[in-house]
PDB file of N, CA and C in Angstrom:
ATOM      1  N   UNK A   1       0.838  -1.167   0.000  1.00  0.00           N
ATOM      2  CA  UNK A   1       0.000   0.000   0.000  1.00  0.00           C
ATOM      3  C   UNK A   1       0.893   1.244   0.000  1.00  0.00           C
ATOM      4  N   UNK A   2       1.081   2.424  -0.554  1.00  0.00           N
ATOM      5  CA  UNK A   2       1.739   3.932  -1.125  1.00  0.00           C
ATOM      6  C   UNK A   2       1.428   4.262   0.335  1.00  0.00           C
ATOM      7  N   UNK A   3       2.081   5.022   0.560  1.00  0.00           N
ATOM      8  CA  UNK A   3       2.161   6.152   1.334  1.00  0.00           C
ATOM      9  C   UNK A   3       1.716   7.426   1.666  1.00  0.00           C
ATOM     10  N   UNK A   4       0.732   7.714   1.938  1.00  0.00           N
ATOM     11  CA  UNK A   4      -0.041   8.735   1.652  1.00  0.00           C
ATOM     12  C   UNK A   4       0.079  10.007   2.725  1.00  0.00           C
ATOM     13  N   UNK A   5       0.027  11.408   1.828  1.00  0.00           N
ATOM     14  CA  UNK A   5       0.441  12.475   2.534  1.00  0.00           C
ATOM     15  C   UNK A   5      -0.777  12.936   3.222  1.00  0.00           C
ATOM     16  N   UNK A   6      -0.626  13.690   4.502  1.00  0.00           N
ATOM     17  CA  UNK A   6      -2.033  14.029   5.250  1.00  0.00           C
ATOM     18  C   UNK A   6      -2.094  15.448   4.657  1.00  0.00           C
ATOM     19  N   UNK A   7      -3.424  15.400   5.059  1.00  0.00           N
ATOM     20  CA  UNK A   7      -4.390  16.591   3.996  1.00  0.00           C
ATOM     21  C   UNK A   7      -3.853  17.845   4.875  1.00  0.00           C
ATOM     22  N   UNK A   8      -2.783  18.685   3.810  1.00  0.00           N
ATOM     23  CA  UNK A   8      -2.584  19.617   4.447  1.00  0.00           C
ATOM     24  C   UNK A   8      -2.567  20.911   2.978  1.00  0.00           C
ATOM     25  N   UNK A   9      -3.385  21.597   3.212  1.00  0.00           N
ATOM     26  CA  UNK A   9      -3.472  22.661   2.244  1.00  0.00           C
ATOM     27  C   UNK A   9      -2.274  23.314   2.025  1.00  0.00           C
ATOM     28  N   UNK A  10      -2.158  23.581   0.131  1.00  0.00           N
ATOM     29  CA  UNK A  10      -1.090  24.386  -0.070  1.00  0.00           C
ATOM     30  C   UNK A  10      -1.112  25.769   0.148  1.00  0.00           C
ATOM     31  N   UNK A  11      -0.189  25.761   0.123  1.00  0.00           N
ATOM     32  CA  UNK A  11       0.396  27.749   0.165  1.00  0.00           C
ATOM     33  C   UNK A  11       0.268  27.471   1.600  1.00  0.00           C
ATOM     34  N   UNK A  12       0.515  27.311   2.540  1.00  0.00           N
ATOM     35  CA  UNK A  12       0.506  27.230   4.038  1.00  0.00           C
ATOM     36  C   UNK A  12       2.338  27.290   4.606  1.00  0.00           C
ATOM     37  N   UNK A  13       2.194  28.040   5.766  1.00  0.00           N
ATOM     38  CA  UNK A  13       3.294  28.625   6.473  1.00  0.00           C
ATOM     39  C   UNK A  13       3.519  28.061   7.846  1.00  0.00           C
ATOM     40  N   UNK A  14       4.400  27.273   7.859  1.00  0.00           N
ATOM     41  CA  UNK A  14       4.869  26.478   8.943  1.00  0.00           C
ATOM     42  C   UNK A  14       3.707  28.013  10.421  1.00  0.00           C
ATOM     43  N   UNK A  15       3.721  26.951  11.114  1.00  0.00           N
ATOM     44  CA  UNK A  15       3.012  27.638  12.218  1.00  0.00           C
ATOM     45  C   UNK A  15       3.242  28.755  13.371  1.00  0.00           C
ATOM     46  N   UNK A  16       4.582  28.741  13.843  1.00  0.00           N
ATOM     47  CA  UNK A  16       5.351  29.354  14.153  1.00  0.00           C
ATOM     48  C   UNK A  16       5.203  31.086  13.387  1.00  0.00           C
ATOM     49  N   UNK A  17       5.486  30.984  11.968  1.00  0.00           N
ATOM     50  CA  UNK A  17       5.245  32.608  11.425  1.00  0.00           C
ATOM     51  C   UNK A  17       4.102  33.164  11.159  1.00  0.00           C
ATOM     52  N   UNK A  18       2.796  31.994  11.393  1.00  0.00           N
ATOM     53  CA  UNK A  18       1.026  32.726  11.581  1.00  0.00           C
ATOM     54  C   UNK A  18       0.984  32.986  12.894  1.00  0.00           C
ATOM     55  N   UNK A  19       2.146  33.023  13.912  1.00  0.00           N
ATOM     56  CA  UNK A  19       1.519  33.048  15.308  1.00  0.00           C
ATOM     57  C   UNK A  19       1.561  34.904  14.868  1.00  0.00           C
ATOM     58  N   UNK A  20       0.155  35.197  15.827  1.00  0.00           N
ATOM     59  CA  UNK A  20       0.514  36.478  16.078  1.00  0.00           C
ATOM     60  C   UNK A  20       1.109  37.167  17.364  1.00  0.00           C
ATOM     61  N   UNK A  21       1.787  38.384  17.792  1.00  0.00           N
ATOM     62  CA  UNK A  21       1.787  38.252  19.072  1.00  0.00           C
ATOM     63  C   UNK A  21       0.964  39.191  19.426  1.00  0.00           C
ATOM     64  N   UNK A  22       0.841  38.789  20.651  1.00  0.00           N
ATOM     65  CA  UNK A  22      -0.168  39.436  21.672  1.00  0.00           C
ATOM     66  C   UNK A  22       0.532  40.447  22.277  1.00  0.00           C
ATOM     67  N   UNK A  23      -0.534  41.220  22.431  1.00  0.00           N
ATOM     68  CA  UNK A  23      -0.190  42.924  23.207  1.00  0.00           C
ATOM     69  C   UNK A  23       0.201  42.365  24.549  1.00  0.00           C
ATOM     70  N   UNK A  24       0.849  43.002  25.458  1.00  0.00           N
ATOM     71  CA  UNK A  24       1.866  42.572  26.666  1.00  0.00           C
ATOM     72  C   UNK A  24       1.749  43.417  27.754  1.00  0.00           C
ATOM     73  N   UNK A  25       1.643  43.570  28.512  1.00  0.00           N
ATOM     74  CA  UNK A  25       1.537  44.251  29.791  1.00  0.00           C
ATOM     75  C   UNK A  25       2.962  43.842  30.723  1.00  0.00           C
ATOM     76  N   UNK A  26       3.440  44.713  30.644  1.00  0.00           N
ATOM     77  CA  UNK A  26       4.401  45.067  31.201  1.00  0.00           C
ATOM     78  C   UNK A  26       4.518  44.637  32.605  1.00  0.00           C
ATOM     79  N   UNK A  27       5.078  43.745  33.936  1.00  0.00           N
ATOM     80  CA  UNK A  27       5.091  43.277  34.841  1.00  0.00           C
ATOM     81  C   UNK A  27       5.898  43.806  36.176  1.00  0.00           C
ATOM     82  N   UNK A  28       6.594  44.732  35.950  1.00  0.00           N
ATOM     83  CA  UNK A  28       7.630  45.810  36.507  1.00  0.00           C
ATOM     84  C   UNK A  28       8.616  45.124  36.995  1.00  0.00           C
ATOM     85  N   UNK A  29       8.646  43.736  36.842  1.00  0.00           N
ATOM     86  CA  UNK A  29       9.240  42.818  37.541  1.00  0.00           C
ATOM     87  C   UNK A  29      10.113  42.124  35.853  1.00  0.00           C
ATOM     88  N   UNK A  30      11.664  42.872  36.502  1.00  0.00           N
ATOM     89  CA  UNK A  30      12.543  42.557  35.302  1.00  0.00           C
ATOM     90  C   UNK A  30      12.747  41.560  34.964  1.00  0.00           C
ATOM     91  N   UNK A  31      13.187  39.840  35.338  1.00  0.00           N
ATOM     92  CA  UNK A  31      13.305  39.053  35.218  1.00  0.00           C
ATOM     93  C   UNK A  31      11.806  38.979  34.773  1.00  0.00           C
ATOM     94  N   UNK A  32      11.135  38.225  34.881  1.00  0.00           N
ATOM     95  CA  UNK A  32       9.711  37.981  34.480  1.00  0.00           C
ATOM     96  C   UNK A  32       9.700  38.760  33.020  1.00  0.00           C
ATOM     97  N   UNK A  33       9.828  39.940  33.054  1.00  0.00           N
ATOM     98  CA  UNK A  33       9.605  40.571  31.846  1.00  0.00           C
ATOM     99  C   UNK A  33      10.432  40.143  31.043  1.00  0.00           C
ATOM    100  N   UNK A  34      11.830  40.117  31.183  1.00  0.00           N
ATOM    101  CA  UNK A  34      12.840  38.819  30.444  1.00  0.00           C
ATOM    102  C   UNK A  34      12.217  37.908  29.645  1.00  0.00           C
ATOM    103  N   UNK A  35      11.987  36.602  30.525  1.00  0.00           N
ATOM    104  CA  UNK A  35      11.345  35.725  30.349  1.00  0.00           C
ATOM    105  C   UNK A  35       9.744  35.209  29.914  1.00  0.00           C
ATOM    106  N   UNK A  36       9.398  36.350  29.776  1.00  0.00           N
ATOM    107  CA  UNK A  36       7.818  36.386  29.231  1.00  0.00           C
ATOM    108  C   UNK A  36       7.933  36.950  27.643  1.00  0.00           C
ATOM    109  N   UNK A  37       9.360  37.422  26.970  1.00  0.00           N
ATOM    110  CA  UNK A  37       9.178  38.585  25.895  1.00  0.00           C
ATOM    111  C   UNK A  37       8.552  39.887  25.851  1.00  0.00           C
ATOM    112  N   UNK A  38       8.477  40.393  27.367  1.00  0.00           N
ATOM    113  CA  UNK A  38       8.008  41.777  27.342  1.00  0.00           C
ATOM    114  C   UNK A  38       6.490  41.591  28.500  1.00  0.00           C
ATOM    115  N   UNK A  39       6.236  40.779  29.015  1.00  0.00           N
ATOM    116  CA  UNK A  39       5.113  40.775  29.958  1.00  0.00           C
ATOM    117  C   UNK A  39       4.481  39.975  29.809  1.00  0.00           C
ATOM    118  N   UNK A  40       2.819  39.933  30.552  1.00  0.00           N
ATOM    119  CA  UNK A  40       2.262  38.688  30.392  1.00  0.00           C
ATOM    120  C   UNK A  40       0.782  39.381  29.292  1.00  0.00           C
ATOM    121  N   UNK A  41       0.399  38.558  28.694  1.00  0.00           N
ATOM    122  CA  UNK A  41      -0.680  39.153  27.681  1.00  0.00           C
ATOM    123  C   UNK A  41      -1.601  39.515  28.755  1.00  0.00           C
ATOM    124  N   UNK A  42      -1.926  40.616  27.479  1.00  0.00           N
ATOM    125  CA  UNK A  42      -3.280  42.085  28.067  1.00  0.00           C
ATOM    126  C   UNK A  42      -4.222  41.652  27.789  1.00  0.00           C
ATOM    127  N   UNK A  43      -4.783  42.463  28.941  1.00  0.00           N
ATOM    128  CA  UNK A  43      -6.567  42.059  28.850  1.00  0.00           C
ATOM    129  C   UNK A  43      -6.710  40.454  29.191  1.00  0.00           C
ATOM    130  N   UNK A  44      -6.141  39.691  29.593  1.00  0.00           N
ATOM    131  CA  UNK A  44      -6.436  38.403  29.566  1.00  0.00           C
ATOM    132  C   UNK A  44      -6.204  38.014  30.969  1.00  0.00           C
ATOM    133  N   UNK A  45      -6.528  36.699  31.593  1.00  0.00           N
ATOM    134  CA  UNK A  45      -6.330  36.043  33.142  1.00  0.00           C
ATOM    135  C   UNK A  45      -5.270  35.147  32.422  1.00  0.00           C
ATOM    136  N   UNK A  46      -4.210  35.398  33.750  1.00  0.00           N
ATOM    137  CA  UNK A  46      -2.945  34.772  33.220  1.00  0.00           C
ATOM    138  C   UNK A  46      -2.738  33.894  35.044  1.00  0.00           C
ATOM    139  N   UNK A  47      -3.044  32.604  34.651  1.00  0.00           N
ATOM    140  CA  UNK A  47      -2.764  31.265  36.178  1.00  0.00           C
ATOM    141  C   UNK A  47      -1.357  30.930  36.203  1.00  0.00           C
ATOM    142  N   UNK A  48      -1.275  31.376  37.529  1.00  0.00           N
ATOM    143  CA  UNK A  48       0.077  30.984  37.916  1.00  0.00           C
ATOM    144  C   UNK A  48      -0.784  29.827  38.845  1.00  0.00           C
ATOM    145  N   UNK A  49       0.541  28.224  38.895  1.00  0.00           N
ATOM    146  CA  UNK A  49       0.657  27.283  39.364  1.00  0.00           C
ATOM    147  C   UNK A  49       1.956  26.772  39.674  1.00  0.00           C
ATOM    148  N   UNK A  50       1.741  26.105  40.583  1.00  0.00           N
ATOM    149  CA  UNK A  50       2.730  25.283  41.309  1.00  0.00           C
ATOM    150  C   UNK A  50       2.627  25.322  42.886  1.00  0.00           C
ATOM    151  N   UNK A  51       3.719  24.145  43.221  1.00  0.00           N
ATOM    152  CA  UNK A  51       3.187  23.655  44.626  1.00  0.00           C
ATOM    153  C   UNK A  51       3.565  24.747  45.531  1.00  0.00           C
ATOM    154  N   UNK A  52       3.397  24.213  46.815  1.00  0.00           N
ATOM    155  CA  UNK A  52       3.974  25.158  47.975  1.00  0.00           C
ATOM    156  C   UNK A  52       5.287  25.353  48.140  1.00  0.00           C
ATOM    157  N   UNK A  53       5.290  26.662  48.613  1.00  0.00           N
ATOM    158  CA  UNK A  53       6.682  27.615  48.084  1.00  0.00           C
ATOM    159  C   UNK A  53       7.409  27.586  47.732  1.00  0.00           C
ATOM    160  N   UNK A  54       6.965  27.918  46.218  1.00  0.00           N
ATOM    161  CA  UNK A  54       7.473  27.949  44.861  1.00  0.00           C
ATOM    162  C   UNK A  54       7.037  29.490  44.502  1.00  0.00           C
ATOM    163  N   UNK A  55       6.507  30.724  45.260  1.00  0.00           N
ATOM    164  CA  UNK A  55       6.463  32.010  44.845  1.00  0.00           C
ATOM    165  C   UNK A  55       5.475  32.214  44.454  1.00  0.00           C
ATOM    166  N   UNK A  56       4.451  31.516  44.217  1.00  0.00           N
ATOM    167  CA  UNK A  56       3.261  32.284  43.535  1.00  0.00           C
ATOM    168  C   UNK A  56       2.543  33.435  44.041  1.00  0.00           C
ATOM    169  N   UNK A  57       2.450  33.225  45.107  1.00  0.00           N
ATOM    170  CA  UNK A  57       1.502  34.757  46.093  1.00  0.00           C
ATOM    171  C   UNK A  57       2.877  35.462  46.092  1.00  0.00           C
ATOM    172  N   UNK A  58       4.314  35.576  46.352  1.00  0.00           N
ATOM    173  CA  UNK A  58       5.272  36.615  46.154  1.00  0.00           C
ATOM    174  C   UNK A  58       5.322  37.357  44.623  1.00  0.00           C
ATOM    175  N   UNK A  59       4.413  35.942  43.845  1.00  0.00           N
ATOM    176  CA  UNK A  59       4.858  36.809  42.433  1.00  0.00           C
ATOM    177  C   UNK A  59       3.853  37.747  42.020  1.00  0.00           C
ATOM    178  N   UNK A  60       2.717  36.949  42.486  1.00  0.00           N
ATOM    179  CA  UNK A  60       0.837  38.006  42.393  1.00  0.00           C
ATOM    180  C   UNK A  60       1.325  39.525  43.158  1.00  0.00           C
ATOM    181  N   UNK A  61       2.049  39.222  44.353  1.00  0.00           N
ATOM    182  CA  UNK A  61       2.003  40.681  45.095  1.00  0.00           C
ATOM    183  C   UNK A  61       2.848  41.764  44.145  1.00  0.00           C
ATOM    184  N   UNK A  62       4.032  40.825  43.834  1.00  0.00           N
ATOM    185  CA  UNK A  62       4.572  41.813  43.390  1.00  0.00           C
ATOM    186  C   UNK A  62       4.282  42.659  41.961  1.00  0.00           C
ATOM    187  N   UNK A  63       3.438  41.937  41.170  1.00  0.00           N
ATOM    188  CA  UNK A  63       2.868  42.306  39.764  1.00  0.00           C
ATOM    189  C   UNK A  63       2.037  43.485  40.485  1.00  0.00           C
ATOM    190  N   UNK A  64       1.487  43.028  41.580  1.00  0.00           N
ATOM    191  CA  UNK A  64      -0.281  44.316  41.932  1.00  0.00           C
ATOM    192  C   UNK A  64       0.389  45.466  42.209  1.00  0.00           C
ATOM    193  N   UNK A  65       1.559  45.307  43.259  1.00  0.00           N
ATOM    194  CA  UNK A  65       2.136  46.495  43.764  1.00  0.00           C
ATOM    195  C   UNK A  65       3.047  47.081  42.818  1.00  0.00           C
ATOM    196  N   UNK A  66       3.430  46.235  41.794  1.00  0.00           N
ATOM    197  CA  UNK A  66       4.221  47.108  40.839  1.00  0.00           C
ATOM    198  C   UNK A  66       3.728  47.058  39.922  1.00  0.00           C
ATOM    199  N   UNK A  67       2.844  46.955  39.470  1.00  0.00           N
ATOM    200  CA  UNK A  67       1.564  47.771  38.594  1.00  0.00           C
ATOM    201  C   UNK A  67       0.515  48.657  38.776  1.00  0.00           C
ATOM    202  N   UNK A  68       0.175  49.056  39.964  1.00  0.00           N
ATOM    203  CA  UNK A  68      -0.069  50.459  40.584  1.00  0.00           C
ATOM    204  C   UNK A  68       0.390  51.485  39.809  1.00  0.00           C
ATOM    205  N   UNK A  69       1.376  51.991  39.877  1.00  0.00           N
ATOM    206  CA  UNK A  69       1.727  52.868  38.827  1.00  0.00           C
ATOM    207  C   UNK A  69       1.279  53.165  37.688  1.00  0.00           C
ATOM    208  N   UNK A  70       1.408  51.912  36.724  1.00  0.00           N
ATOM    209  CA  UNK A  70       0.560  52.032  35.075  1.00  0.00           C
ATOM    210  C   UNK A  70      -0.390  51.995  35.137  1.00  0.00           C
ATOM    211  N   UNK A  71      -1.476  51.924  36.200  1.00  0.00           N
ATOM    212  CA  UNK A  71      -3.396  51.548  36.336  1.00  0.00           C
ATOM    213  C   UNK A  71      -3.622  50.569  35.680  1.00  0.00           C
ATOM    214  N   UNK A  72      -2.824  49.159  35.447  1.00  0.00           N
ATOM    215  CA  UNK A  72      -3.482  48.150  35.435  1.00  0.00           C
ATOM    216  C   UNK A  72      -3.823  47.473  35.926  1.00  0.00           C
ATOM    217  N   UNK A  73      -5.412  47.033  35.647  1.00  0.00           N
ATOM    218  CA  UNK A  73      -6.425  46.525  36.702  1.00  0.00           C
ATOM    219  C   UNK A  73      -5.818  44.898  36.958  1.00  0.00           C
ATOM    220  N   UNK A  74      -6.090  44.609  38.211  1.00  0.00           N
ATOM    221  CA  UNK A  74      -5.663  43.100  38.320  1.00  0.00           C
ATOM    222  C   UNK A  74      -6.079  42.750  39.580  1.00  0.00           C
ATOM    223  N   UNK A  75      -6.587  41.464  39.630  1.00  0.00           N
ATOM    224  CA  UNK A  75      -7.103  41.024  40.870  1.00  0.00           C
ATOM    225  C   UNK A  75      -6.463  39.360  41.113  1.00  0.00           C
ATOM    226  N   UNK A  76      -6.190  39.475  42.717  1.00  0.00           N
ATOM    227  CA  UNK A  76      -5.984  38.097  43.167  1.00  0.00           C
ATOM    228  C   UNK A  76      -6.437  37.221  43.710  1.00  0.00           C
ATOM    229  N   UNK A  77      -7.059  36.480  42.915  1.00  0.00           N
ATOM    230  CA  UNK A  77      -7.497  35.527  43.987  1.00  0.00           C
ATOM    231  C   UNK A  77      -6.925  34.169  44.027  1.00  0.00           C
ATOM    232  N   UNK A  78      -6.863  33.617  45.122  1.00  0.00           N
ATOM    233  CA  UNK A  78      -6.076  32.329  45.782  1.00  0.00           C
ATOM    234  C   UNK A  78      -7.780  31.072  46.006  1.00  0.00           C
ATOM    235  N   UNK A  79      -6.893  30.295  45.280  1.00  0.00           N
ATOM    236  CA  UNK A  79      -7.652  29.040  45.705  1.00  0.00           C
ATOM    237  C   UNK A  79      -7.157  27.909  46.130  1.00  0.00           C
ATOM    238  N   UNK A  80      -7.578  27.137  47.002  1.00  0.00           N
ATOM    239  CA  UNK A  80      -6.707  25.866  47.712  1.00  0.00           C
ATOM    240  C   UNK A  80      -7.628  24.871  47.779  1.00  0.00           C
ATOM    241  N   UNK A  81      -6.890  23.420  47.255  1.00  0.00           N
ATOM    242  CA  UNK A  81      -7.934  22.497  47.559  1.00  0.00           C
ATOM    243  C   UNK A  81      -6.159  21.083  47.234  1.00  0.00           C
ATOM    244  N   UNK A  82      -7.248  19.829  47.247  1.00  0.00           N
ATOM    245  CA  UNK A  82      -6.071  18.793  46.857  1.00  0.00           C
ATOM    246  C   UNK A  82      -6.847  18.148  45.610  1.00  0.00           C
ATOM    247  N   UNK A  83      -6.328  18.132  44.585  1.00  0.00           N
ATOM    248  CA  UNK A  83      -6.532  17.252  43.457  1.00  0.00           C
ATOM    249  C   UNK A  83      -6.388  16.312  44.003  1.00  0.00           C
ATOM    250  N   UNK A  84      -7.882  15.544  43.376  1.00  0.00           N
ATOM    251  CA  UNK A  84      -8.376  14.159  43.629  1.00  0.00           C
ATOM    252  C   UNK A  84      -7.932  13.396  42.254  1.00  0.00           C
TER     253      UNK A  84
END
């Protein structure tokens, strides 16, 4: 039996160069901003995870309090439970 190619339409651009990027909000927090390419996307809820202390409520505080300045809106909320 031949070998058959999967149905992929021509004229198409590896995926990587249709990404678009997203507008960025700035995090005041240099490393982070490093490592994000300029912040975390705007207008959007961005979940931080991981276990216990590993920084997550140090990293929420520090985005709120150092985003004060630019008036971007942001809220924290903490949830705790144990995956079943």
């Amino acid at each position: 039996m031949p070998k058959t190619k999967p149905n992929t339409p021509k004229n198409t651009k590896p995926h990587s160069t249709q990404a678009k990027t997203l507008p960025k909000s700035l995090t005041g927090i240099q490393g982070l901003d490093d490592i994000t390419h300029g912040g975390i996307p705007k207008d959007r809820a961005t979940l931080v995870c991981g276990g216990t202390g590993t920084g997550k409520t140090i990293l929420a505080m520090e985005f709120l309090y150092r985003g004060t300045p630019t008036m971007n809106p942001a809220v924290l909320e903490g949830i705790t439970g144990i995956a079943s």
